[in-house]
C-alpha atoms as a PDB file:
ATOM      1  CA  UNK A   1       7.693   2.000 -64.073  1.00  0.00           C
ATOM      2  CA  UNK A   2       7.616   0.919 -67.953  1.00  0.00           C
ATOM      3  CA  UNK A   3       7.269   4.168 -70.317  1.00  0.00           C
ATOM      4  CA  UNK A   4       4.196   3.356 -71.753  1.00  0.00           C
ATOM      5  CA  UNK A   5       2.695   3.161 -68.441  1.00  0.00           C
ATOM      6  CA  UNK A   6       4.019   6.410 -67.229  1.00  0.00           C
ATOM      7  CA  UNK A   7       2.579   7.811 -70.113  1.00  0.00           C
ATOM      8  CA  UNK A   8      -0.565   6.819 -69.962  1.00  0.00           C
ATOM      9  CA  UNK A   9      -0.638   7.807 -66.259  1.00  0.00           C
ATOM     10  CA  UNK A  10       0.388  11.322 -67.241  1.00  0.00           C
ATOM     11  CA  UNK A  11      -2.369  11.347 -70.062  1.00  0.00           C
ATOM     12  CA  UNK A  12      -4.807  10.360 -67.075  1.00  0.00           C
ATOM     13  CA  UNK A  13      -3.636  13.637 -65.072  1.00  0.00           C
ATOM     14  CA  UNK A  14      -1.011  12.167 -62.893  1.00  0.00           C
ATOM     15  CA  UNK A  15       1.149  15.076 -62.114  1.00  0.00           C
ATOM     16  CA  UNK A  16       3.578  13.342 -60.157  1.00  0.00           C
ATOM     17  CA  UNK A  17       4.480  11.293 -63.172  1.00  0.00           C
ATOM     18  CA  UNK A  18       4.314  14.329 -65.442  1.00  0.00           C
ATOM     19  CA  UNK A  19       7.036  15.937 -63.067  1.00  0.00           C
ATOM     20  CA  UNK A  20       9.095  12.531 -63.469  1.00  0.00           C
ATOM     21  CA  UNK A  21       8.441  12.521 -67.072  1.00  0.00           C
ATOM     22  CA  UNK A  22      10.206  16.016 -66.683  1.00  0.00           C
ATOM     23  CA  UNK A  23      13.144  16.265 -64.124  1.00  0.00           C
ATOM     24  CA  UNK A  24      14.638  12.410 -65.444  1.00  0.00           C
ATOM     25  CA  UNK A  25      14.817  13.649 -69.076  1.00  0.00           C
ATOM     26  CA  UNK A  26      15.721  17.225 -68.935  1.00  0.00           C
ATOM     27  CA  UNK A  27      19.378  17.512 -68.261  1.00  0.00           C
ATOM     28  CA  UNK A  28      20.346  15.195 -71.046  1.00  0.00           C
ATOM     29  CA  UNK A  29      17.921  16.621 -73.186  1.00  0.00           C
ATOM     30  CA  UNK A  30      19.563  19.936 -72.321  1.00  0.00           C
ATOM     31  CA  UNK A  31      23.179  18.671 -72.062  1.00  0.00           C
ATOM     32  CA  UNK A  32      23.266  17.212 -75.690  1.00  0.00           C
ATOM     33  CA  UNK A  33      21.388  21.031 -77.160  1.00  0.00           C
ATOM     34  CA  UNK A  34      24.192  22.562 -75.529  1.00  0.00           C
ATOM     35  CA  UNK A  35      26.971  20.499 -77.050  1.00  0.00           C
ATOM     36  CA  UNK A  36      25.064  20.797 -80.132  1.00  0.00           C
ATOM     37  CA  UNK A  37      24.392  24.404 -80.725  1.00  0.00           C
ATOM     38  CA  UNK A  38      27.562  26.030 -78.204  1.00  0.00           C
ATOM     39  CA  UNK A  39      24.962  28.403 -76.358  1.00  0.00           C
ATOM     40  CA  UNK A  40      23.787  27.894 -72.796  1.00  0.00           C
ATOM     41  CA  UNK A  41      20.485  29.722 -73.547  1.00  0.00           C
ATOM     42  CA  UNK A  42      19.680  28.575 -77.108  1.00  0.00           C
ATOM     43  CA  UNK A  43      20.441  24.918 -75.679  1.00  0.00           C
ATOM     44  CA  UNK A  44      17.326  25.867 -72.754  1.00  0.00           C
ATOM     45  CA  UNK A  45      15.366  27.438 -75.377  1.00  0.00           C
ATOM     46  CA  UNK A  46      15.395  24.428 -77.711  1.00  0.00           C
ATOM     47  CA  UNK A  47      15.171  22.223 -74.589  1.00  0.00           C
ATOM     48  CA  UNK A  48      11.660  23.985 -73.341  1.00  0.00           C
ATOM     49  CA  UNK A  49      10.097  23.684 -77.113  1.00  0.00           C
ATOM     50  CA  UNK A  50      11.408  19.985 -77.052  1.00  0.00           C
ATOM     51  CA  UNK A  51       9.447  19.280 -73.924  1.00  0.00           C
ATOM     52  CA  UNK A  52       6.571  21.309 -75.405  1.00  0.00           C
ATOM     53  CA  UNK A  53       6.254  19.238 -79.059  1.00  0.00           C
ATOM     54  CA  UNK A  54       6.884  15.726 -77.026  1.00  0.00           C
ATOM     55  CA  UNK A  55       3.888  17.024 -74.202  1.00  0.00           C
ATOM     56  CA  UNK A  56       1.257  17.743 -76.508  1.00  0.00           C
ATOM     57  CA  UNK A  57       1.900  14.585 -78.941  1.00  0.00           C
ATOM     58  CA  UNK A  58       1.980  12.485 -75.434  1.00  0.00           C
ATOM     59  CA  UNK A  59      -0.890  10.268 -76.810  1.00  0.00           C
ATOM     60  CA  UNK A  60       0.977   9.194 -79.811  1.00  0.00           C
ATOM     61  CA  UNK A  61       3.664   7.459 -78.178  1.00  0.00           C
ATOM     62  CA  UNK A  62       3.326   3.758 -78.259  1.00  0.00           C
ATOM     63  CA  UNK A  63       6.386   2.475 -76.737  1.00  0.00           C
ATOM     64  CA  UNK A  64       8.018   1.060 -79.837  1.00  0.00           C
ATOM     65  CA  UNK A  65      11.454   2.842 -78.727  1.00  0.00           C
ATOM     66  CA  UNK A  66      12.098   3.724 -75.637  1.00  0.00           C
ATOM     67  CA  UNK A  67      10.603   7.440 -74.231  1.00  0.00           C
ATOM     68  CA  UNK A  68      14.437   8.222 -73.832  1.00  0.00           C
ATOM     69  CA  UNK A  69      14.902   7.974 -77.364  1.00  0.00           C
ATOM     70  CA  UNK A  70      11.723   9.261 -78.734  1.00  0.00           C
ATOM     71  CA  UNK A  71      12.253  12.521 -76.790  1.00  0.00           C
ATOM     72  CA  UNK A  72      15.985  12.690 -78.028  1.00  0.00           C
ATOM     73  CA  UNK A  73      14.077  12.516 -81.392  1.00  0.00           C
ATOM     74  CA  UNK A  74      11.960  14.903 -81.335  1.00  0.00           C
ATOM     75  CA  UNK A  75      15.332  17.286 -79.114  1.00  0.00           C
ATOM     76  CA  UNK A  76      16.861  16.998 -82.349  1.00  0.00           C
ATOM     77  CA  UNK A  77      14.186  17.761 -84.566  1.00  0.00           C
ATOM     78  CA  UNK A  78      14.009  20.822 -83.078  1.00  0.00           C
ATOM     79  CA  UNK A  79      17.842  21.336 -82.789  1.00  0.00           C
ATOM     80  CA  UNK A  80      17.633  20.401 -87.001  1.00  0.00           C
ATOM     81  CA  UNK A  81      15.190  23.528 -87.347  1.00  0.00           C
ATOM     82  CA  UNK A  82      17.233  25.814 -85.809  1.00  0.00           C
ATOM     83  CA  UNK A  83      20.253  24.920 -87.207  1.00  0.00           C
ATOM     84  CA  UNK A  84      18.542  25.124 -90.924  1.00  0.00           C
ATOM     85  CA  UNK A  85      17.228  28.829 -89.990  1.00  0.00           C
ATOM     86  CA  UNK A  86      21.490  29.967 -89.041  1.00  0.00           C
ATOM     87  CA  UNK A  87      22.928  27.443 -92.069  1.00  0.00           C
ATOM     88  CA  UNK A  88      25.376  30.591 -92.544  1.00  0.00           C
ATOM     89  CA  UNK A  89      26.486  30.226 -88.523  1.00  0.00           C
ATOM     90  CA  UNK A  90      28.732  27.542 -87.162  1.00  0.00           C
ATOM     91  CA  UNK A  91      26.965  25.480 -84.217  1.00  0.00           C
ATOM     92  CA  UNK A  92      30.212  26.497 -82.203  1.00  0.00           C
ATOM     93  CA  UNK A  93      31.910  29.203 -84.119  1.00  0.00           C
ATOM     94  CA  UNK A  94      34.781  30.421 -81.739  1.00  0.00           C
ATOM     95  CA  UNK A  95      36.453  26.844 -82.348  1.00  0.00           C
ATOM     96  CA  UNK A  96      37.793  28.104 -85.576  1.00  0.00           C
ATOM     97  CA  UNK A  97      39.896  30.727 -83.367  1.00  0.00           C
ATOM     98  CA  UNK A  98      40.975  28.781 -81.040  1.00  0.00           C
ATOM     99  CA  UNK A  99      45.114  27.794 -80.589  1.00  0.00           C
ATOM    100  CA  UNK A 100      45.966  24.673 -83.019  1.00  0.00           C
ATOM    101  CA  UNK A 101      44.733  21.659 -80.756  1.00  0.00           C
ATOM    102  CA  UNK A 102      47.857  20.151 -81.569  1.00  0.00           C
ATOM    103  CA  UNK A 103      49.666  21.419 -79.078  1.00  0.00           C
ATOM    104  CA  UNK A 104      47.438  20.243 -76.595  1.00  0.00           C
ATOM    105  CA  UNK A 105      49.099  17.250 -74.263  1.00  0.00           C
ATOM    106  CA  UNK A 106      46.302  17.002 -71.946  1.00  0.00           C
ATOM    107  CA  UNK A 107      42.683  15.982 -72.451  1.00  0.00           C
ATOM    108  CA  UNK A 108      41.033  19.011 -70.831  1.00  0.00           C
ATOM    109  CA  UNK A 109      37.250  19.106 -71.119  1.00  0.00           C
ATOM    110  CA  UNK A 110      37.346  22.279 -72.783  1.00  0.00           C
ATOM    111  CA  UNK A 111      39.597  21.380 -75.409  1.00  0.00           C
ATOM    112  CA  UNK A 112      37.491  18.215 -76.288  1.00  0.00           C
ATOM    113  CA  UNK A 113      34.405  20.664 -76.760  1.00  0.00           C
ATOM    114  CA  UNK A 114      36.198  22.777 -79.046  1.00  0.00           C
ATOM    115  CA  UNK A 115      37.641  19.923 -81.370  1.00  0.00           C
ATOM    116  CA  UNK A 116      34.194  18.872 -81.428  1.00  0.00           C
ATOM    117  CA  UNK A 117      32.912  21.869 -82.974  1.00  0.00           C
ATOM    118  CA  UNK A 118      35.840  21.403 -85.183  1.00  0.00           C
ATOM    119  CA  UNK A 119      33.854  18.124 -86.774  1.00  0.00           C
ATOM    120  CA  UNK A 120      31.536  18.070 -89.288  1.00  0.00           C
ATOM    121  CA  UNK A 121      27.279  18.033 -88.319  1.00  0.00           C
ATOM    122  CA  UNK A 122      27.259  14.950 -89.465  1.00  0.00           C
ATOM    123  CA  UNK A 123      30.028  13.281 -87.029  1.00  0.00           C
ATOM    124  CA  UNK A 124      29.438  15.322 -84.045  1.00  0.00           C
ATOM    125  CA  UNK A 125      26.206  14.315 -84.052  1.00  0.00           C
ATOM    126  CA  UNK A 126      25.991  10.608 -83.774  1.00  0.00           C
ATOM    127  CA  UNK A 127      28.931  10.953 -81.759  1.00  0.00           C
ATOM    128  CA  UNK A 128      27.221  12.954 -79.187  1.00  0.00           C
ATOM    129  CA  UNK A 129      24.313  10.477 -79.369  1.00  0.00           C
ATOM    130  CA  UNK A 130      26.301   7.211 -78.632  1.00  0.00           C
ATOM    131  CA  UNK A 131      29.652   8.757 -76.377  1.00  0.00           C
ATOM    132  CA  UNK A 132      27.811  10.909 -74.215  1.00  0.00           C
ATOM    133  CA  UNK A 133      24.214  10.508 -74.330  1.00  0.00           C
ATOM    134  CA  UNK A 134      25.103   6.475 -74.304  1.00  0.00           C
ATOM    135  CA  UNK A 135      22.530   5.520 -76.803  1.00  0.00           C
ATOM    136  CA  UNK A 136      23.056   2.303 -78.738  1.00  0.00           C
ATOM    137  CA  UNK A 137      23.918   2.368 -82.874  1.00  0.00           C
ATOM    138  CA  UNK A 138      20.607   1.129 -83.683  1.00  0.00           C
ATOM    139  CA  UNK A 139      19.066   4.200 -81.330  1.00  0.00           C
ATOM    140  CA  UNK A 140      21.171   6.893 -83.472  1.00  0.00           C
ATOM    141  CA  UNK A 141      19.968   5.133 -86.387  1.00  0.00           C
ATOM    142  CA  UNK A 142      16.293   5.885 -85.196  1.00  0.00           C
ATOM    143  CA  UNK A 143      17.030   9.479 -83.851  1.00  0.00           C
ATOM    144  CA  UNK A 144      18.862  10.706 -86.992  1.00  0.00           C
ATOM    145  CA  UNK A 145      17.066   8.648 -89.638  1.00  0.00           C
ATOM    146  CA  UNK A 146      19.702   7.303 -91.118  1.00  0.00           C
ATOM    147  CA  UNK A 147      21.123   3.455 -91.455  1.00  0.00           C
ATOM    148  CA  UNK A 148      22.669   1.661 -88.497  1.00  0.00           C
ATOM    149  CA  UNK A 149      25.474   1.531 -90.849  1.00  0.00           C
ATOM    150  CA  UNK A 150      25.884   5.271 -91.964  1.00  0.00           C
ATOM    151  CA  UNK A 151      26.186   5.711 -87.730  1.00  0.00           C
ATOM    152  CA  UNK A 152      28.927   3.137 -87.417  1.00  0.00           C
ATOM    153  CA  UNK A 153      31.036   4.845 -90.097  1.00  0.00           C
ATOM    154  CA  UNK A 154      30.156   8.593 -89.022  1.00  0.00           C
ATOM    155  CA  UNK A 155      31.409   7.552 -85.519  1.00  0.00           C
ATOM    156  CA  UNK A 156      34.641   6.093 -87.036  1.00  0.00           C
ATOM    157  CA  UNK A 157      35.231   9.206 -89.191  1.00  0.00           C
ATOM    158  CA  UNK A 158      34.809  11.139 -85.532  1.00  0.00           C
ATOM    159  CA  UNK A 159      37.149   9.114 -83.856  1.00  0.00           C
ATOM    160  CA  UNK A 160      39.375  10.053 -86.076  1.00  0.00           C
ATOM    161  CA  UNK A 161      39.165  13.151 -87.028  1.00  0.00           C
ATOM    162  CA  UNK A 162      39.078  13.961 -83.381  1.00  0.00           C
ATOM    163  CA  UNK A 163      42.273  12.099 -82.527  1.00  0.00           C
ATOM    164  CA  UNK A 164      44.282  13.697 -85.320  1.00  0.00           C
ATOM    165  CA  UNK A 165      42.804  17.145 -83.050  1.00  0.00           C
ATOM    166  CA  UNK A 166      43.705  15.964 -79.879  1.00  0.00           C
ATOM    167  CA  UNK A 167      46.465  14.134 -80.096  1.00  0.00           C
ATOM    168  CA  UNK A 168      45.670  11.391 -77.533  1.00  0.00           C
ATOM    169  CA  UNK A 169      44.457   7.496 -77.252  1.00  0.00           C
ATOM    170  CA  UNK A 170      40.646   7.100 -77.916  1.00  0.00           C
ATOM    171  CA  UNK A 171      40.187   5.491 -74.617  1.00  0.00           C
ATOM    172  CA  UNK A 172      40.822   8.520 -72.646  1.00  0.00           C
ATOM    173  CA  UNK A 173      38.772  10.687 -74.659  1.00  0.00           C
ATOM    174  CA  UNK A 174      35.694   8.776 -74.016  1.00  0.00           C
ATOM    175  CA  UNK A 175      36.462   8.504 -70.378  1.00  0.00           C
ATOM    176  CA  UNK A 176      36.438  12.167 -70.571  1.00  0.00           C
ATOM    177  CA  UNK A 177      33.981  13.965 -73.208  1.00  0.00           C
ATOM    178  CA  UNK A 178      31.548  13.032 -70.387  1.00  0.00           C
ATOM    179  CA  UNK A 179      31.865  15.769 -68.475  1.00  0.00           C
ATOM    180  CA  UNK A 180      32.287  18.420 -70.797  1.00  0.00           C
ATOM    181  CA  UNK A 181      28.992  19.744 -71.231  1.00  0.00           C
ATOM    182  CA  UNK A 182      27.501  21.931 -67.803  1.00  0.00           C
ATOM    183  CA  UNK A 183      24.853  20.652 -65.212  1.00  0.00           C
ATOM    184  CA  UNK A 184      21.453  21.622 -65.002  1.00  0.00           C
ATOM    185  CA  UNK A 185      20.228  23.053 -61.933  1.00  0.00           C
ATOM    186  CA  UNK A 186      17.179  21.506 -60.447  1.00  0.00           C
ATOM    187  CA  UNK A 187      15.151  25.116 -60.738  1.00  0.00           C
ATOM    188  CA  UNK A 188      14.964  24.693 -64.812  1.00  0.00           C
ATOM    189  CA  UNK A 189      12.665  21.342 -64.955  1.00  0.00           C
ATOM    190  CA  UNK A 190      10.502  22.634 -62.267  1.00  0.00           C
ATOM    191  CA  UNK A 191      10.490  25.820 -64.573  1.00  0.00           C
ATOM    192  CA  UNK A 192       9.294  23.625 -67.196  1.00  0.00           C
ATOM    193  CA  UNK A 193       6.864  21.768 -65.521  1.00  0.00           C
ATOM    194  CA  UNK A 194       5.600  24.662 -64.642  1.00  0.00           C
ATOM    195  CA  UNK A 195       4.537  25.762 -67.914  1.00  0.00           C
ATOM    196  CA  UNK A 196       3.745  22.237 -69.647  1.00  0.00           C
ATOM    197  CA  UNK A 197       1.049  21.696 -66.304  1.00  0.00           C
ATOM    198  CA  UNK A 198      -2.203  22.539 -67.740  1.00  0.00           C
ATOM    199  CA  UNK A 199      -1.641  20.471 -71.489  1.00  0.00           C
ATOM    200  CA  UNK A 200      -2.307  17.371 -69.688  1.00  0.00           C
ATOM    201  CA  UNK A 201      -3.777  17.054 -66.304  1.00  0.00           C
END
C-alpha cells in the first residue's frame, strides 16, 4: 500500500492501518533515538512524542517524501529539542572514559557505538541516517535541512574520523554498525498504539 493511501485510510478510522502505520516504523524510529541520545529510556521517550507530533499532524502529509522519511523528520526534531535543553551533556558521555579505541583489533559492536559518540553532532548524525537507517543523501538532506552536499562531506569527515578510532577498513565497519543499536520488543508499539488510538479513529 502507497503512504499516502495508508494515510488517508488511517485519517478515515482504519485502525488496522493505524497499527501498521505504528509497528513498521517504530523500531527504527527507536533504534536511531537510541544511537542518538545513548539512553534506552530517553530513546522510548522521544520515540512515543515522535509518534505523537507525526499522529496528530497526519492530515498534513502529502506524500512529497516518503512517510519513512517524514517521520524520521519529525524523530529528529524532537531528538534536536532535547538535545538543545542538555547542550551542557554529551549525547553519549561515558565514551570519553572509555580505553583509547586504538587498541582495539576487532570491530565489536560496542566499540563502534562508543567511537560514535566520540564524533561530532554533526557527523554522527547523517551518518546514522544513511549507514544504518539506509536513507539516501538527498533524504538526510531533507531530514536535517541542510544541502545534499553538506551530507556528502559530513559523512566523509565520519568515515574518517571513525577509522582513525577504530583502526579498521571502512567496509567492515558498515557491515557491522548495523547491529549495534538493541531490538525493540513487539510489546512497545502496541504500547503506543495504545495511547495514539483515540486521535484518529
Amino acid at each position: 500500500m502507497q503512504d499516502i493511501a495508508l494515510v488517508r485510510r488511517i485519517l478515515n478510522g482504519d485502525k488496522k492501518c493505524g497499527e501498521r502505520f505504528v509497528t513498521t516504523h517504530y523500531p527504527r524510529i527507536y533504534r536511531l533515538l537510541h544511537c542518538l541520545t545513548g539512553s534506552a529510556d530517553t530513546a522510548q521517550d522521544l520515540t512515543q512524542q515522535a509518534f505523537a507530533r507525526a499522529w496528530q499532524a497526519l492530515d498534513s502529509y502529502q506524500g512529497k517524501a516518503s512517510l519513512a522519511t517524514w517521520l524520521h523528520k519529525i524523530a529528529y526534531h524532537e531528538y534536536t529539542h532535547w538535545l538543545r535543553a542538555r547542550r551542557d551533556e554529551a549525547p553519549i558521555e561515558a565514551a570519553a572514559n572509555v580505553p583509547d579505541l586504538r587498541e582495539a583489533r576487532g570491530l565489536d559492536s560496542i566499540l563502534v557505538s562508543r567511537a560514535l559518540g566520540m564524533l561530532p553532532n554533526e557527523q554522527r548524525e547523517p551518518f546514522l541516517l544513511y549507514y544504518m537507517q539506509q536513507f539516501s543523501v538527498a533524504e538526510v538532506s531533507e531530514m536535517l535541512e541542510v544541502p545534499a552536499g553538506t551530507v556528502k562531506s559530513r559523512l566523509f569527515a565520519a568515515r574518517a574520523r571513525l577509522r582513525a578510532l577504530l583502526q579498521v577498513a571502512e567496509a567492515p565497519l558498515v557491515e557491522t554498525e548495523t547491529a549495534m543499536a538493541p531490538s525493540v520488543t513487539q510489546e512497545e508499539p502496541r504500547y503506543l498504539m495504545s495511547r495514539l488510538e483515540g486521535g484518529h479513529g
